[in-house]
N, C-alpha and C. Protein backbone atom coordinates (compact mmCIF):
# COMPACT_ATOMS: atom_id res chain seq x y z
N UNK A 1 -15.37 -29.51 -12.14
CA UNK A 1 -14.82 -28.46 -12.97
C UNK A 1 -15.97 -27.61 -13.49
N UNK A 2 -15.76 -26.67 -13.39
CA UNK A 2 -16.94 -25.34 -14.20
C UNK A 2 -16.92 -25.45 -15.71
N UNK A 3 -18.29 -24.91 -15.75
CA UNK A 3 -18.65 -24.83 -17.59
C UNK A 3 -17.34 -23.79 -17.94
N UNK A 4 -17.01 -22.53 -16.97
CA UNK A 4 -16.03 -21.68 -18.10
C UNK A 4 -14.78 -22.33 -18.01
N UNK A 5 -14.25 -23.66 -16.97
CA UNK A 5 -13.01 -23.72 -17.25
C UNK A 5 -13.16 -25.02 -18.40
N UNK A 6 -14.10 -25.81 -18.40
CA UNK A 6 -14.08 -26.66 -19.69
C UNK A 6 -14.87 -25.84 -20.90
N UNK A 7 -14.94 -25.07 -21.03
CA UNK A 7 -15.20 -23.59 -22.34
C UNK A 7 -13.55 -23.52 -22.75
N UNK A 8 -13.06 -22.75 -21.88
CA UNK A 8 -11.44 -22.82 -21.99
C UNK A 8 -10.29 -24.00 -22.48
N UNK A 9 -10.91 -25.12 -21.40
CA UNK A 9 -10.13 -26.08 -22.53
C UNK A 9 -10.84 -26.36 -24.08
N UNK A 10 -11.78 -26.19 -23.82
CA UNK A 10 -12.08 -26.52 -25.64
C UNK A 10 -11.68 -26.04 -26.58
N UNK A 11 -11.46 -24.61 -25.99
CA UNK A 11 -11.25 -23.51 -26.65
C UNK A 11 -9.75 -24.00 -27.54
N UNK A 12 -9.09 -24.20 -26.38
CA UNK A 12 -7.18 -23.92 -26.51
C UNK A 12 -7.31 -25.59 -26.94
N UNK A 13 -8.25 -26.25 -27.28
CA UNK A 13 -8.13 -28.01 -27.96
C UNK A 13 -8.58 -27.11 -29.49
N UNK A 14 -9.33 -26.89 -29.51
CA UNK A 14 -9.84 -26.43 -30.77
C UNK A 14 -8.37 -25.41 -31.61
N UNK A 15 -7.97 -24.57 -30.96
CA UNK A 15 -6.48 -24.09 -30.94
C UNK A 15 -5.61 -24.98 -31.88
N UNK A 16 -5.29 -25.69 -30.86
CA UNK A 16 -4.48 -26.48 -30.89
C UNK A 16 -3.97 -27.21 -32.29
N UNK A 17 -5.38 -27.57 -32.84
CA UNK A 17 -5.81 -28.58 -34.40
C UNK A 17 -5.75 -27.63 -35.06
N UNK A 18 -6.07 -25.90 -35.15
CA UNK A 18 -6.37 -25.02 -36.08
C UNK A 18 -4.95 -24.73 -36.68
N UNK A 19 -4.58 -24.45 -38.16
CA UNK A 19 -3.50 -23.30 -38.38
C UNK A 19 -2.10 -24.91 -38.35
N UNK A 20 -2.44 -25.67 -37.76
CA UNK A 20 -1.26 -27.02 -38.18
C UNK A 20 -1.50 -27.48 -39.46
N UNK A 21 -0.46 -28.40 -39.56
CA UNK A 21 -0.73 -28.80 -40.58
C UNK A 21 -0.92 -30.14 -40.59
N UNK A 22 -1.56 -31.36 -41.21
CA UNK A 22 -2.35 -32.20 -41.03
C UNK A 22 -1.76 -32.88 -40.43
N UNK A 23 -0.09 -33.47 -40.32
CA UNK A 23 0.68 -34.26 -39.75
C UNK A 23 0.71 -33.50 -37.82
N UNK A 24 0.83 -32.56 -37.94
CA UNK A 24 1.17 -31.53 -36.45
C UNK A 24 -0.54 -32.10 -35.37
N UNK A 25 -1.57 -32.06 -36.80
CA UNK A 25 -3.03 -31.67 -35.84
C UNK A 25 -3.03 -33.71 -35.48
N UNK A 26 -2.97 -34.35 -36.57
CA UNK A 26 -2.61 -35.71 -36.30
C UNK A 26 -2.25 -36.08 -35.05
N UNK A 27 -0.82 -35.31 -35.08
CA UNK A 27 -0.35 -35.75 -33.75
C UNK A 27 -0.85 -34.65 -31.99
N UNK A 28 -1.54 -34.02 -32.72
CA UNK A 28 -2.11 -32.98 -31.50
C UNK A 28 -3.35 -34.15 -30.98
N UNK A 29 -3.57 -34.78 -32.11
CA UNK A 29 -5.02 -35.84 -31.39
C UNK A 29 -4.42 -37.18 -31.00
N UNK A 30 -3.35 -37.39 -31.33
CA UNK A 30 -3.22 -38.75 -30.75
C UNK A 30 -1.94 -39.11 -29.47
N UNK A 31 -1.70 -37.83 -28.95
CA UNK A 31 -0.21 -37.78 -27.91
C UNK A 31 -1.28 -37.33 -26.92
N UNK A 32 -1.07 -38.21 -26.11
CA UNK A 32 -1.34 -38.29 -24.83
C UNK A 32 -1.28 -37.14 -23.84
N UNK A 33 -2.09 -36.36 -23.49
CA UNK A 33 -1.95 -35.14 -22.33
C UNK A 33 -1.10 -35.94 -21.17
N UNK A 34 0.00 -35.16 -20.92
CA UNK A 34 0.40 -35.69 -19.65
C UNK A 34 2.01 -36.69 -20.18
N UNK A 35 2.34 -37.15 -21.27
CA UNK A 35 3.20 -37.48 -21.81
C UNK A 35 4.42 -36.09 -22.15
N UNK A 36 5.03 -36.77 -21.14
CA UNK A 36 5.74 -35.21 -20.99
C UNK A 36 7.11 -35.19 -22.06
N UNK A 37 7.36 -34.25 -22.80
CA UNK A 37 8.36 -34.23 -24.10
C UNK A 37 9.79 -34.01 -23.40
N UNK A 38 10.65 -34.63 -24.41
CA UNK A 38 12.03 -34.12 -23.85
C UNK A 38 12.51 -32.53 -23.84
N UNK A 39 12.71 -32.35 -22.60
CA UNK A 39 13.12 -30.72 -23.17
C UNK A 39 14.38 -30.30 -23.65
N UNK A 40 15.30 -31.40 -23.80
CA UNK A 40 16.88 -31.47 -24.42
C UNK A 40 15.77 -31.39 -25.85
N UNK A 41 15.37 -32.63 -26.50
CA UNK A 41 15.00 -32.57 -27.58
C UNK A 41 14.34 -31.32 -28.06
N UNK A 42 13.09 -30.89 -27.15
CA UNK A 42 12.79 -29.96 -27.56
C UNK A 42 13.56 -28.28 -28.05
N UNK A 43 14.58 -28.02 -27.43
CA UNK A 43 16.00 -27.38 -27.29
C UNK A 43 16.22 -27.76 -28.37
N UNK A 44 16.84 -28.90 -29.35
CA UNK A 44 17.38 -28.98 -30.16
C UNK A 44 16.48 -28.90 -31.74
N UNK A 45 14.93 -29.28 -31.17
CA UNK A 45 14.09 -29.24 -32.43
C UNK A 45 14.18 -27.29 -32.71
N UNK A 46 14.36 -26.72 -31.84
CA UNK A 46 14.32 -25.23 -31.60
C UNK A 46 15.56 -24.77 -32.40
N UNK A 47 16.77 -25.16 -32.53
CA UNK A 47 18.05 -25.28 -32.92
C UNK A 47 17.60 -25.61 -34.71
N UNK A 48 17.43 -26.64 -34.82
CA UNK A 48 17.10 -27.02 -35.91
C UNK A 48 15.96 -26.51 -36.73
N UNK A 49 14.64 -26.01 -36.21
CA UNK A 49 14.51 -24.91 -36.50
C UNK A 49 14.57 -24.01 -37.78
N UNK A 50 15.56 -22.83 -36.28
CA UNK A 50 16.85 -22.10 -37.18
C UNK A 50 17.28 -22.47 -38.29
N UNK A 51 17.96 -23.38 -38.13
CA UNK A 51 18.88 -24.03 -39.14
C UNK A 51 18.42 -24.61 -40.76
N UNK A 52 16.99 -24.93 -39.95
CA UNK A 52 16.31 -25.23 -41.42
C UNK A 52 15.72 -24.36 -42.07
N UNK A 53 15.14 -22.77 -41.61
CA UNK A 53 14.38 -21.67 -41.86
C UNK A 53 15.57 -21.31 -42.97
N UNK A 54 16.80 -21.33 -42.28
CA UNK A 54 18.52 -20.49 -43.08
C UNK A 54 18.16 -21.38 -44.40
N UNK A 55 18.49 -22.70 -44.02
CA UNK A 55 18.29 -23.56 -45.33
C UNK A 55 17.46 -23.23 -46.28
N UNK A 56 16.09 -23.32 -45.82
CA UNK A 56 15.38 -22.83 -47.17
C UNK A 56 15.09 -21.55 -47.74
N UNK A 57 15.80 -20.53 -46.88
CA UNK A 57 16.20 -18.96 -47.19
C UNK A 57 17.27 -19.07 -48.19
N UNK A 58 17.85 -20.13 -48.07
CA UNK A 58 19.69 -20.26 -49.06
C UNK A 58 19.44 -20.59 -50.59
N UNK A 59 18.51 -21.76 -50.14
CA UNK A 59 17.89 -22.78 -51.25
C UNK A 59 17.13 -21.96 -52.44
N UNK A 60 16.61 -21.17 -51.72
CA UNK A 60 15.14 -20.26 -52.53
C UNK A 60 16.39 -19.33 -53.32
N UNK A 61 17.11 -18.50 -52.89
CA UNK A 61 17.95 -17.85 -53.68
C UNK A 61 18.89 -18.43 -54.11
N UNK A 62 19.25 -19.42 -54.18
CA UNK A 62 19.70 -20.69 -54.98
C UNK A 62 19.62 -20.81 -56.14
N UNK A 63 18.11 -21.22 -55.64
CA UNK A 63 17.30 -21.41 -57.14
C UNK A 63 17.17 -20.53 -58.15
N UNK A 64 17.15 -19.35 -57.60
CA UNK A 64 16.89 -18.08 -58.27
C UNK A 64 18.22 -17.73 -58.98
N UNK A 65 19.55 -18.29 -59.07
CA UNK A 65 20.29 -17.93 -59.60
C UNK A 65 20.75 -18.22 -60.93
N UNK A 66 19.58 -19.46 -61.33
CA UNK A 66 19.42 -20.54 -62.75
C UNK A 66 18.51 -19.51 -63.94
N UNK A 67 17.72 -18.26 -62.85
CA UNK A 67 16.80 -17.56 -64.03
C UNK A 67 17.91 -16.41 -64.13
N UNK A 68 18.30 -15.78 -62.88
CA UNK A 68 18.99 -14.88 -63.00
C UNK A 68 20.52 -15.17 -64.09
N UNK A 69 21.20 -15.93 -64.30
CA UNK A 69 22.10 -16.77 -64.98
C UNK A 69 23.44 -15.69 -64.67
N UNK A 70 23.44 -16.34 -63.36
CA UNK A 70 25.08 -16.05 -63.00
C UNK A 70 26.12 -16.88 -63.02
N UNK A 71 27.13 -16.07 -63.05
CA UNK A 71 28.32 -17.27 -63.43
C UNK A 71 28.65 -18.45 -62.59
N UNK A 72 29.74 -19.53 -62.56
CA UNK A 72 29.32 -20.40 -62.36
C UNK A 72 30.04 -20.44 -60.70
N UNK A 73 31.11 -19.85 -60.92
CA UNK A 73 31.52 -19.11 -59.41
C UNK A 73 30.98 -18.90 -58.71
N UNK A 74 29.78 -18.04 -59.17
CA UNK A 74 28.36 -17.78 -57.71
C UNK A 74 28.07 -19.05 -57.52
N UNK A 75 27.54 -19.95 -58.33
CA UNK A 75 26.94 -21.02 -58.33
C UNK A 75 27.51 -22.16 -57.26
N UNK A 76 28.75 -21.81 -57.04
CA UNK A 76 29.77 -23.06 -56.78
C UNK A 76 29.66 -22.22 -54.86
N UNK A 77 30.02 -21.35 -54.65
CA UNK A 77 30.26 -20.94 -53.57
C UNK A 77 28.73 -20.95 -52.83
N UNK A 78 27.52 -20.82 -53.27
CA UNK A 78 26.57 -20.74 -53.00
C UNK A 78 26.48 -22.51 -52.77
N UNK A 79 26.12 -23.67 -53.37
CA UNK A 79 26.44 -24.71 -53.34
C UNK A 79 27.56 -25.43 -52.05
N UNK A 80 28.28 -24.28 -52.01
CA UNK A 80 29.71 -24.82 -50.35
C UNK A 80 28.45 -23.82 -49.47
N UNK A 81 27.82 -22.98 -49.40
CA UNK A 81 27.08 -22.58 -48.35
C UNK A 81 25.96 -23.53 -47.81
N UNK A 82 25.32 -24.31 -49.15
CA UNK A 82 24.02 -25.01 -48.49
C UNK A 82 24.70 -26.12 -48.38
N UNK A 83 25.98 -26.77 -48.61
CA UNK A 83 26.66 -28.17 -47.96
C UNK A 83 26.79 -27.73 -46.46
N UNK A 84 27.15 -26.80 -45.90
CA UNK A 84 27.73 -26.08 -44.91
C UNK A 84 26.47 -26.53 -44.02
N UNK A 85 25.19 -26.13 -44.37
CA UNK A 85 23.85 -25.77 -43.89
C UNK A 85 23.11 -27.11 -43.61
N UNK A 86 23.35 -28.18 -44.39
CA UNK A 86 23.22 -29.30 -44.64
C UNK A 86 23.63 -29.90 -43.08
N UNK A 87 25.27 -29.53 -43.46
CA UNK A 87 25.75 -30.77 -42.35
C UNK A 87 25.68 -29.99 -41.09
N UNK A 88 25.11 -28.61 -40.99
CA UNK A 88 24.55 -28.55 -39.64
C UNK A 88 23.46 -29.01 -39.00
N UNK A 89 22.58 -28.87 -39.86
CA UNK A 89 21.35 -29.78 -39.65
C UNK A 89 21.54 -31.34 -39.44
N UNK A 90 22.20 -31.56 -39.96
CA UNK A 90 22.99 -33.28 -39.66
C UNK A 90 23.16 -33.37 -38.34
N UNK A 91 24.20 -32.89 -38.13
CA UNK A 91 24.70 -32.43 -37.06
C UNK A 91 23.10 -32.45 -35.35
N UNK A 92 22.51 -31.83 -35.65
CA UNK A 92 21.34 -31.31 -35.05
C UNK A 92 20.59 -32.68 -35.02
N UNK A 93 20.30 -33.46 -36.23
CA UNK A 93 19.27 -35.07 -36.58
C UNK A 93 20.48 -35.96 -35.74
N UNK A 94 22.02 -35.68 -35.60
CA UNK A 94 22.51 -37.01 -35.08
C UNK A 94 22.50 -36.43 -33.42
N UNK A 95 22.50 -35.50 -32.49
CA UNK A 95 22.11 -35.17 -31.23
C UNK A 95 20.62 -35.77 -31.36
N UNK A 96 19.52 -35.45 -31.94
CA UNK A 96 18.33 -35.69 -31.77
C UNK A 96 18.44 -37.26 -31.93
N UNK A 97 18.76 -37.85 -32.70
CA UNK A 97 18.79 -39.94 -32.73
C UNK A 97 19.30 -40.14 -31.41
N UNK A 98 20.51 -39.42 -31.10
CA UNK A 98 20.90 -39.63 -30.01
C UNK A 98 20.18 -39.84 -28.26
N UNK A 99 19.54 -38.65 -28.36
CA UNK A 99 18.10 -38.69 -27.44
C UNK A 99 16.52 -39.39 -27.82
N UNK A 100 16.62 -40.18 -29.01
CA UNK A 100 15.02 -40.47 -29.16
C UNK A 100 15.13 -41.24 -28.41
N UNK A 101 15.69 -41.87 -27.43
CA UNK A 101 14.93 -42.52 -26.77
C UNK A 101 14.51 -41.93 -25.26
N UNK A 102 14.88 -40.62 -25.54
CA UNK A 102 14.26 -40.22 -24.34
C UNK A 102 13.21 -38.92 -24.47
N UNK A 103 12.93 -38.91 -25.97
CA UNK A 103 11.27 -38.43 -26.80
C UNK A 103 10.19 -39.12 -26.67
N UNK A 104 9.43 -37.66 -26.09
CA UNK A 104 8.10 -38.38 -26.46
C UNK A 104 7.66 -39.07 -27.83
N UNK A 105 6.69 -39.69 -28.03
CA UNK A 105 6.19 -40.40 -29.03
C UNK A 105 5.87 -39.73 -30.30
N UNK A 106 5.47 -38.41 -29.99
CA UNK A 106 5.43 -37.38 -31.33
C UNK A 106 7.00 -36.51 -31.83
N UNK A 107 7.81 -36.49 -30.54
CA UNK A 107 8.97 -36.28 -30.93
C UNK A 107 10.04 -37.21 -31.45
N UNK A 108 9.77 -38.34 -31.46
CA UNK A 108 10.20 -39.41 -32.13
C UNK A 108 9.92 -39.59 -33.15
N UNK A 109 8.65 -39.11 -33.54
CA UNK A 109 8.38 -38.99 -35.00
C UNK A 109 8.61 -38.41 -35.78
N UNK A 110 8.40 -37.14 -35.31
CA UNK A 110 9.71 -36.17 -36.12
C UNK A 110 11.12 -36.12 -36.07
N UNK A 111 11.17 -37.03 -35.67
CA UNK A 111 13.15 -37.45 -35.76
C UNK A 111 12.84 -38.47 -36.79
N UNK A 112 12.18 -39.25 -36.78
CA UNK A 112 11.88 -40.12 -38.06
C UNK A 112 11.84 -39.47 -39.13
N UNK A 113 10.95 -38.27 -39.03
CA UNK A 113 10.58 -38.04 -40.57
C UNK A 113 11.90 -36.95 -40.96
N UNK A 114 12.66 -35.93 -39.94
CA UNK A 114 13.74 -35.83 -40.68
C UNK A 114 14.81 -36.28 -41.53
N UNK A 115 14.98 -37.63 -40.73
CA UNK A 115 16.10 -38.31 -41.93
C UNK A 115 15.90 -38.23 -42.77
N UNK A 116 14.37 -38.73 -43.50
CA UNK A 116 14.94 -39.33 -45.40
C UNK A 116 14.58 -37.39 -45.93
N UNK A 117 14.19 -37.03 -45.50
CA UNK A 117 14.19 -35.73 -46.35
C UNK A 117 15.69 -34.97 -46.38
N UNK A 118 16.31 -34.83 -45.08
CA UNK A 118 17.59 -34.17 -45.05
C UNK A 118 18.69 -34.87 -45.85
N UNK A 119 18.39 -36.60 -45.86
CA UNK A 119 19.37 -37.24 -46.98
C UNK A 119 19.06 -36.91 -48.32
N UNK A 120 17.62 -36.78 -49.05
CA UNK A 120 17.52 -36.60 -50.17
C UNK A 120 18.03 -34.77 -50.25
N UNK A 121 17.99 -34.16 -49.41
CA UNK A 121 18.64 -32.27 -49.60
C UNK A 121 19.82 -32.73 -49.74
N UNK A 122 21.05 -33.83 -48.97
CA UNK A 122 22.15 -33.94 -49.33
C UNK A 122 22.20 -34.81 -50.55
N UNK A 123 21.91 -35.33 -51.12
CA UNK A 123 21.98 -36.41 -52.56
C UNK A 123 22.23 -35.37 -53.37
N UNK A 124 20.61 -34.57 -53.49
CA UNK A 124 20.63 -33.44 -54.29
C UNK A 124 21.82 -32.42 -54.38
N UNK A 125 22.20 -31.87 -53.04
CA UNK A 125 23.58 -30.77 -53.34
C UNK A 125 24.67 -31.46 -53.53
N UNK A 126 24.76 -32.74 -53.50
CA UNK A 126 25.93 -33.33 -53.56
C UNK A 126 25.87 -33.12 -55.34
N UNK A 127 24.56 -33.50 -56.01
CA UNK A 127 24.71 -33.40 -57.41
C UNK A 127 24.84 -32.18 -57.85
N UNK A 128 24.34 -31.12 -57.38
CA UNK A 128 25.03 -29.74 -57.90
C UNK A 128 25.81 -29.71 -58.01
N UNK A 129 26.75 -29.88 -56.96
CA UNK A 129 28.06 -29.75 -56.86
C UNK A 129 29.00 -30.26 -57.64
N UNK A 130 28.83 -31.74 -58.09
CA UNK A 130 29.40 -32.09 -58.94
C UNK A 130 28.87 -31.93 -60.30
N UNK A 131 27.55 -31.52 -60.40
CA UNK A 131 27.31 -30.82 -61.68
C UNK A 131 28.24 -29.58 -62.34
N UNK A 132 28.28 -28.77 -60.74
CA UNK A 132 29.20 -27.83 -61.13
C UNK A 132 30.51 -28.14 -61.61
N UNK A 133 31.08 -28.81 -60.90
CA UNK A 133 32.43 -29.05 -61.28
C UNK A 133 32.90 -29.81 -62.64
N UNK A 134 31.54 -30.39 -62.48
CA UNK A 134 32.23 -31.10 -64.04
C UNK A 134 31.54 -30.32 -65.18
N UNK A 135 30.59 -29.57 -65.61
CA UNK A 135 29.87 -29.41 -66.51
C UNK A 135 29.02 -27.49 -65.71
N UNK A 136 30.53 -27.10 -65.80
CA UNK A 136 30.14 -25.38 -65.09
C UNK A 136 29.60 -24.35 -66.57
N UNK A 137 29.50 -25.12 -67.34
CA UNK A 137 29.15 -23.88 -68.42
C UNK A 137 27.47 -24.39 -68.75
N UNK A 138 27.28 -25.88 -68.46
CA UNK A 138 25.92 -25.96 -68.43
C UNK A 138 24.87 -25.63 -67.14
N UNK A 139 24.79 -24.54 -66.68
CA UNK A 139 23.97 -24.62 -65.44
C UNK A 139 22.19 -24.23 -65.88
N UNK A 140 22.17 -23.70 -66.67
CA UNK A 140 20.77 -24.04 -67.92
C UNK A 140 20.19 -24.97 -68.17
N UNK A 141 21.11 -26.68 -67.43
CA UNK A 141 20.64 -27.91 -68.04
C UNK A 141 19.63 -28.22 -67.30
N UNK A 142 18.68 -28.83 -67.62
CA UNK A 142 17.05 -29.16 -66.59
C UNK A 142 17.27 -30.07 -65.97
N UNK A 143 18.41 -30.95 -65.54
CA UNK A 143 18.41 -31.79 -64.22
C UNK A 143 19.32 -31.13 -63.38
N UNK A 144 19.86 -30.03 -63.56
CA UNK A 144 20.72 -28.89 -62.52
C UNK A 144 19.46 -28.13 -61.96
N UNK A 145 18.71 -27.59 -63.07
CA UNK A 145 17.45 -26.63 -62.52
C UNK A 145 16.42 -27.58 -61.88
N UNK A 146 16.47 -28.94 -61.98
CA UNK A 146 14.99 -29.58 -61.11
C UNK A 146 15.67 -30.24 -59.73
N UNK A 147 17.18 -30.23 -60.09
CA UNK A 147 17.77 -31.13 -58.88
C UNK A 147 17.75 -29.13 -57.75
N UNK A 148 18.59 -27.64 -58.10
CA UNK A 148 17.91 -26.91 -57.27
C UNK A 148 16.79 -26.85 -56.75
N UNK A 149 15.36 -27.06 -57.82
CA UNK A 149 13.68 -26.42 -57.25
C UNK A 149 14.13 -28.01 -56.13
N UNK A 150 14.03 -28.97 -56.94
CA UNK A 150 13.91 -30.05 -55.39
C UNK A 150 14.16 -29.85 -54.46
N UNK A 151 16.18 -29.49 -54.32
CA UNK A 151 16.08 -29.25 -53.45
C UNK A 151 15.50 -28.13 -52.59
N UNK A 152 15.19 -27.15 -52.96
CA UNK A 152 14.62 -26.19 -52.46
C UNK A 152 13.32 -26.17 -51.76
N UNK A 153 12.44 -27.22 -52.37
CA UNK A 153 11.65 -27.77 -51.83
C UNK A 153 11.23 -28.69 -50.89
N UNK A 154 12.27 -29.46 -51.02
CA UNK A 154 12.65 -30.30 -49.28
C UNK A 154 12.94 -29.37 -48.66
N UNK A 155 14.24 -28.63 -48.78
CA UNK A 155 13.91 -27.13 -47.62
C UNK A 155 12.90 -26.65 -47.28
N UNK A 156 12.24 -26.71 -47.82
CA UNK A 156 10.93 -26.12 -47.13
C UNK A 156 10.06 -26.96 -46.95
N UNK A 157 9.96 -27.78 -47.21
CA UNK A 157 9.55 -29.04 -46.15
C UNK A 157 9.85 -29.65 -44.98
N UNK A 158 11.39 -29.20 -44.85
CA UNK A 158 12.17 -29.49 -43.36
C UNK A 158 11.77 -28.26 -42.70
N UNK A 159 11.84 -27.45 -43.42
CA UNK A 159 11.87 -26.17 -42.09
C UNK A 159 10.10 -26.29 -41.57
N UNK A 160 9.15 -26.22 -42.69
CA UNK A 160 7.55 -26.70 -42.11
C UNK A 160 7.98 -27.67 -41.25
N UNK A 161 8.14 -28.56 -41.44
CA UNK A 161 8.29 -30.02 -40.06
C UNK A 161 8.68 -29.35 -38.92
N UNK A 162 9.98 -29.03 -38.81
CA UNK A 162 10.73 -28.39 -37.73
C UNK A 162 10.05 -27.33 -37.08
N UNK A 163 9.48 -26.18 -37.81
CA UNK A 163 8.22 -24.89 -37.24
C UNK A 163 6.95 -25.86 -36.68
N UNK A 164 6.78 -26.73 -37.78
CA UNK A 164 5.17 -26.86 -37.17
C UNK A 164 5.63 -28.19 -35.59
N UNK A 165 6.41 -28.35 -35.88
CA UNK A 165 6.64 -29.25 -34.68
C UNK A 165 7.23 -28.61 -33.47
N UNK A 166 7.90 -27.06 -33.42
CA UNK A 166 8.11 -26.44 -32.36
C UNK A 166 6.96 -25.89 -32.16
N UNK A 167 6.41 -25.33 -33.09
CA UNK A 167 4.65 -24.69 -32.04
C UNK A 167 3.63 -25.93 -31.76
N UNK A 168 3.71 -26.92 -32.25
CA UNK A 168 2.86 -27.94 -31.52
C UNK A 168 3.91 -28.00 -29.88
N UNK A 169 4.96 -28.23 -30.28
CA UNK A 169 5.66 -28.08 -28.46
C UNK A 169 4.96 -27.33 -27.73
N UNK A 170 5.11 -26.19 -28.19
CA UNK A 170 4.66 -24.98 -27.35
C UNK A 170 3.48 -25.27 -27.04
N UNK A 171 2.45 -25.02 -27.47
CA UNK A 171 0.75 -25.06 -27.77
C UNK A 171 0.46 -26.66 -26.91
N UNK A 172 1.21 -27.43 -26.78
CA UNK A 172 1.09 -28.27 -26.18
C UNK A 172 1.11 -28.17 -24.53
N UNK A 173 2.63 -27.13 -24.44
CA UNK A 173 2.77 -26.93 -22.87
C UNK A 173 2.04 -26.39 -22.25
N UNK A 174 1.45 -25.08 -23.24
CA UNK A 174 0.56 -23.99 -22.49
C UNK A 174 -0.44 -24.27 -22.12
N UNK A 175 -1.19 -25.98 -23.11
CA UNK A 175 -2.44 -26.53 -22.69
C UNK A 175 -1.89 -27.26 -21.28
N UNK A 176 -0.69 -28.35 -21.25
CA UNK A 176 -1.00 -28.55 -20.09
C UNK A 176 -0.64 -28.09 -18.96
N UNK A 177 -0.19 -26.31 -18.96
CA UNK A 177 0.18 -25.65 -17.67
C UNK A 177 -1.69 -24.87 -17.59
N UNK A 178 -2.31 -24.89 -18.53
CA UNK A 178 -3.36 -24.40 -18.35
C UNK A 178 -4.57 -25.35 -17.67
N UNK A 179 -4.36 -26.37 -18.03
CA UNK A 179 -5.18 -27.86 -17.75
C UNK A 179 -4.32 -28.20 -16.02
N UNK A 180 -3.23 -27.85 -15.64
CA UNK A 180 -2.54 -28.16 -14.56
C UNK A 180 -3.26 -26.80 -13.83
N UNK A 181 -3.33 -25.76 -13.69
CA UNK A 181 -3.82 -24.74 -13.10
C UNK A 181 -5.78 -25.27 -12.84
N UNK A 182 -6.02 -25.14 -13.84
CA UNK A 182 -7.94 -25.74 -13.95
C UNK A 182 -7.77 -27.11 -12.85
N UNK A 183 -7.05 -28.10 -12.93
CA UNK A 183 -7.38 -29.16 -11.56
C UNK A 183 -6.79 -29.11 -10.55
N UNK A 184 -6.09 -28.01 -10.02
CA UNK A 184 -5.99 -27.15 -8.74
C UNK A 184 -6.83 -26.50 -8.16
N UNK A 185 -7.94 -25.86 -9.01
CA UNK A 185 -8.99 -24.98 -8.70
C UNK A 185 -9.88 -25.65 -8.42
């Protein structure tokens, strides 16, 4: 192999670790080149995604509706939107259990680490919800406003997982269609 085509892989290795985040670069160093990912799974981490970006787009103006202090109607219908959002993403983690066993080893892991976060986003809206319903004139109360920032914050912790784990996909393939081209030459 030539100095510029191992320049190149260093390059797109060095890539690879940059701009992740410590769990993504983790697993950029310890998954095996050549361990080939599911591409159903990968399809569905792509799906989910979506689904989790919406989520913590919902969540964030969610939250924002405890400073803004709207009535409790907004509150309640907004609350049936992120249950809605919830059990799509559910939806998305029970196809993905469904295939881990035909994930690679880093995509298995992130099927791991979705569960307990997407259960604690549902615990949490489940308690809004019945916050709302039973106690709609207190939405001012500080375990309504810390149970929203929470959840809002696992949202955006699922959707990081889900992003940083579709561009490690990616960034992964391009190394090894690039590394597959270099030991042809």
């Amino acid at each position: 192999m030539s100095r510029k085509h191992l320049t190149h892989i260093s390059i797109l290795a060095g890539v690879l670790c940059l701009g992740m985040s410590p769990l993504a670069t983790l697993r950029a160093t310890t998954t095996p080149i050549g361990v080939h990912d599911s591409a159903e799974v990968s399809r569905i981490l792509k799906e989910a995604r979506t689904a989790a970006g919406k989520l913590a787009t919902t969540t964030e103006l969610f939250h924002s509706y405890v400073r803004n202090n709207l009535d409790w109607r907004t509150h309640a219908e907004k609350a049936h939107q992120v249950k809605v959002e919830v059990n799509a993403l559910g939806a998305h983690l029970a196809d993905l259990e469904v295939l881990h066993h035909q994930a690679s080893p880093w995509q298995q892991g992130v099927i791991r680490s979705m569960r307990p976060i997407l259960v604690q986003i549902k615990q949490e809206t489940e308690f809004v919800i019945q916050h709302i319903s039973e106690k709609p004139r207190l939405l001012a109360h500080p375990e309504y406003r810390d149970a929203l920032e929470k959840k809002h914050e696992l949202a955006t912790q699922l959707a990081r997982l889900t992003d940083d784990s579709v561009d490690y996909a990616e960034a992964k393939n391009r190394f090894e269609q690039l590394r597959g081209g270099l030991e042809s030459n």
